[in-house]
N, C-alpha and C. Protein backbone atom coordinates (compact mmCIF):
# COMPACT_ATOMS: atom_id res chain seq x y z
N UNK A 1 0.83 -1.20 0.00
CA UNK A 1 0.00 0.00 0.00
C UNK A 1 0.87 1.26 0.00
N UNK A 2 2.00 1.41 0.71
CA UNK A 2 2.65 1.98 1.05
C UNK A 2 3.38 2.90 0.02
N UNK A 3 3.99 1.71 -1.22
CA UNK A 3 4.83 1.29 -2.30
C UNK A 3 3.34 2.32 -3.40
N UNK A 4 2.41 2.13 -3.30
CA UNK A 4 1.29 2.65 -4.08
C UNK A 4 0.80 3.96 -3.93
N UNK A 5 0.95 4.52 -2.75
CA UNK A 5 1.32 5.93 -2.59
C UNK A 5 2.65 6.84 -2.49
N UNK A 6 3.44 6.14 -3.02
CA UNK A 6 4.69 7.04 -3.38
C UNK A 6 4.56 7.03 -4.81
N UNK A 7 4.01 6.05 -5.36
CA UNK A 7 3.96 6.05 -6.93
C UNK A 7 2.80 7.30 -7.53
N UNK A 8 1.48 6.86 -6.59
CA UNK A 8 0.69 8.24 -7.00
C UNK A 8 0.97 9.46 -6.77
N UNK A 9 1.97 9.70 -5.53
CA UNK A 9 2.14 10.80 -5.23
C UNK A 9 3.41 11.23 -6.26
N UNK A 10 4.51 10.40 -7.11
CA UNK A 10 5.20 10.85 -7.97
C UNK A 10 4.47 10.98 -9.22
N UNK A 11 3.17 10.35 -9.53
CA UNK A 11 2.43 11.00 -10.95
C UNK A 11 1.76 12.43 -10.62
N UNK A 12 1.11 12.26 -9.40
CA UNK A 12 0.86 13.35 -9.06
C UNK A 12 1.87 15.03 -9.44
N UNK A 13 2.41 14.14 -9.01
CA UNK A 13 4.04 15.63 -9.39
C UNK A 13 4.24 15.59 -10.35
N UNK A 14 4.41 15.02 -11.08
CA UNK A 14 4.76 15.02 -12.79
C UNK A 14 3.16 15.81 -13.37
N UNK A 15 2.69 15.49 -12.83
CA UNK A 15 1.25 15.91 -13.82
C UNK A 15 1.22 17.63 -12.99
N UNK A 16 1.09 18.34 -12.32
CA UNK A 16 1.35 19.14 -11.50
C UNK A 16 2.45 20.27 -11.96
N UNK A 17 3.33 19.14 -12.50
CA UNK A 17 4.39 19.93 -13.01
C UNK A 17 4.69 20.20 -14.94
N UNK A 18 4.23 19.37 -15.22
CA UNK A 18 3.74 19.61 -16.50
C UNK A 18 2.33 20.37 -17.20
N UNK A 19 1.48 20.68 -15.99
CA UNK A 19 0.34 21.59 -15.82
C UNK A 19 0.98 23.12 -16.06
N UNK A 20 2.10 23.46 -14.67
CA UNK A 20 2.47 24.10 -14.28
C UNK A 20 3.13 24.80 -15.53
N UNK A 21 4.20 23.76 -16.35
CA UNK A 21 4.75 24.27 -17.50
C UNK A 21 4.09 24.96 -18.62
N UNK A 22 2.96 24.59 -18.54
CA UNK A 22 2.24 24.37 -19.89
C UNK A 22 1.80 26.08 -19.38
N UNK A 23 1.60 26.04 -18.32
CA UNK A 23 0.36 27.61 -18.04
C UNK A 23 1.35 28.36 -18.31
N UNK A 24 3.12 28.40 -18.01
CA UNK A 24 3.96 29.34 -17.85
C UNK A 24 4.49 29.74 -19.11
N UNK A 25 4.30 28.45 -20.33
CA UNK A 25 4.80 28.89 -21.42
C UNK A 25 3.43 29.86 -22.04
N UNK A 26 2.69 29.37 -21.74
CA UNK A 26 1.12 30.02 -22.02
C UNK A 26 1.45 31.63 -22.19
N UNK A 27 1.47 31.72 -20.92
CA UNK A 27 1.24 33.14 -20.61
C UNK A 27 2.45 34.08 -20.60
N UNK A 28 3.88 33.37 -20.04
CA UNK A 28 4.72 34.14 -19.88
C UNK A 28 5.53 34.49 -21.29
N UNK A 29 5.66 33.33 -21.89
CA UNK A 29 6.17 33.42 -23.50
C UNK A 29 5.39 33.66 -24.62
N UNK A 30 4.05 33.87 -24.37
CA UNK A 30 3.22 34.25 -25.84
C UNK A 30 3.01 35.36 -25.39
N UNK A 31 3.80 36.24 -24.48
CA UNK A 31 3.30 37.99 -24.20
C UNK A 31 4.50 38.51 -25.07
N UNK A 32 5.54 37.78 -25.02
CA UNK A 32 6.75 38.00 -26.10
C UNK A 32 6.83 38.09 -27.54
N UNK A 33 5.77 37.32 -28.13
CA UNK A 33 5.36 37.40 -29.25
C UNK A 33 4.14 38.23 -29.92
N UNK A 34 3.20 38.79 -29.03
CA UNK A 34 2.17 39.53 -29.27
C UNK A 34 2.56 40.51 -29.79
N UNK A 35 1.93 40.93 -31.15
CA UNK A 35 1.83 42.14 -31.78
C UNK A 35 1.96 43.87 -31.18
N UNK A 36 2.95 44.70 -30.91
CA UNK A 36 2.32 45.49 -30.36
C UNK A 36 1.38 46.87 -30.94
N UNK A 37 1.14 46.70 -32.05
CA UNK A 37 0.09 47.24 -32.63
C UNK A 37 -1.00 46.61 -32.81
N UNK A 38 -2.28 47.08 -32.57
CA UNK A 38 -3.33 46.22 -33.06
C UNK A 38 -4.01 46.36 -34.44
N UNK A 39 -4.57 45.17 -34.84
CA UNK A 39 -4.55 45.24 -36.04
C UNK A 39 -5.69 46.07 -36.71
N UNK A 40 -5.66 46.35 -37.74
CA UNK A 40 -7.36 46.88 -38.47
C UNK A 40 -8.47 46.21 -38.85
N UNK A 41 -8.78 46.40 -38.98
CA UNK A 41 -10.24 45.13 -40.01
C UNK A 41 -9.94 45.29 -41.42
N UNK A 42 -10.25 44.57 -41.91
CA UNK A 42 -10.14 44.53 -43.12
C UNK A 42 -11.00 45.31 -43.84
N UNK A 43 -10.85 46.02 -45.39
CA UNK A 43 -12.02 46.56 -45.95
C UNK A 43 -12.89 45.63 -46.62
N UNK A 44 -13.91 45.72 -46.61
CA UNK A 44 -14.90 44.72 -47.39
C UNK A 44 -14.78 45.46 -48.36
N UNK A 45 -14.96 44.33 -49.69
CA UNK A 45 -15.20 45.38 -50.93
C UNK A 45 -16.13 44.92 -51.48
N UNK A 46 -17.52 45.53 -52.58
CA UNK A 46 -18.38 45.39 -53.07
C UNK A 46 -19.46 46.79 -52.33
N UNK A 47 -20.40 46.74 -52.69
CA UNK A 47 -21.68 47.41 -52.27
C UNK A 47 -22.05 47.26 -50.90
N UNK A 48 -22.77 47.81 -49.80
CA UNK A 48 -22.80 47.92 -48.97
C UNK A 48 -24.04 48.60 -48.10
N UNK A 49 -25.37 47.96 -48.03
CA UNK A 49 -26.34 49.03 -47.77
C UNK A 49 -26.63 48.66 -45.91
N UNK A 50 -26.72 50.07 -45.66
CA UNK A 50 -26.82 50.43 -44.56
C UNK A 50 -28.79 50.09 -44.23
């Protein structure tokens, strides 16, 4: 039993910690890549009734 909670408690950590990674590349490294202008819309072209 014993042997069975050191094993869950090491998936536990792995999963915990690969959570952990995933949020940090998330947020901390895709602020590095963000545009710092925002973009326009596009023009539609053709006719257009209001």
């Amino acid at each position: 039993m014993e042997t069975f909670l050191e094993f869950l408690r090491e998936v536990l950590k792995g999963v915990v910690r690969e959570i952990s990674a995933y949020f940090f590349r998330k947020s901390i490294l895709d602020l590095e890549h963000k545009k710092t202008t925002p973009r326009r819309r596009k023009h539609r072209g053709g006719s257009q009734h209001k």
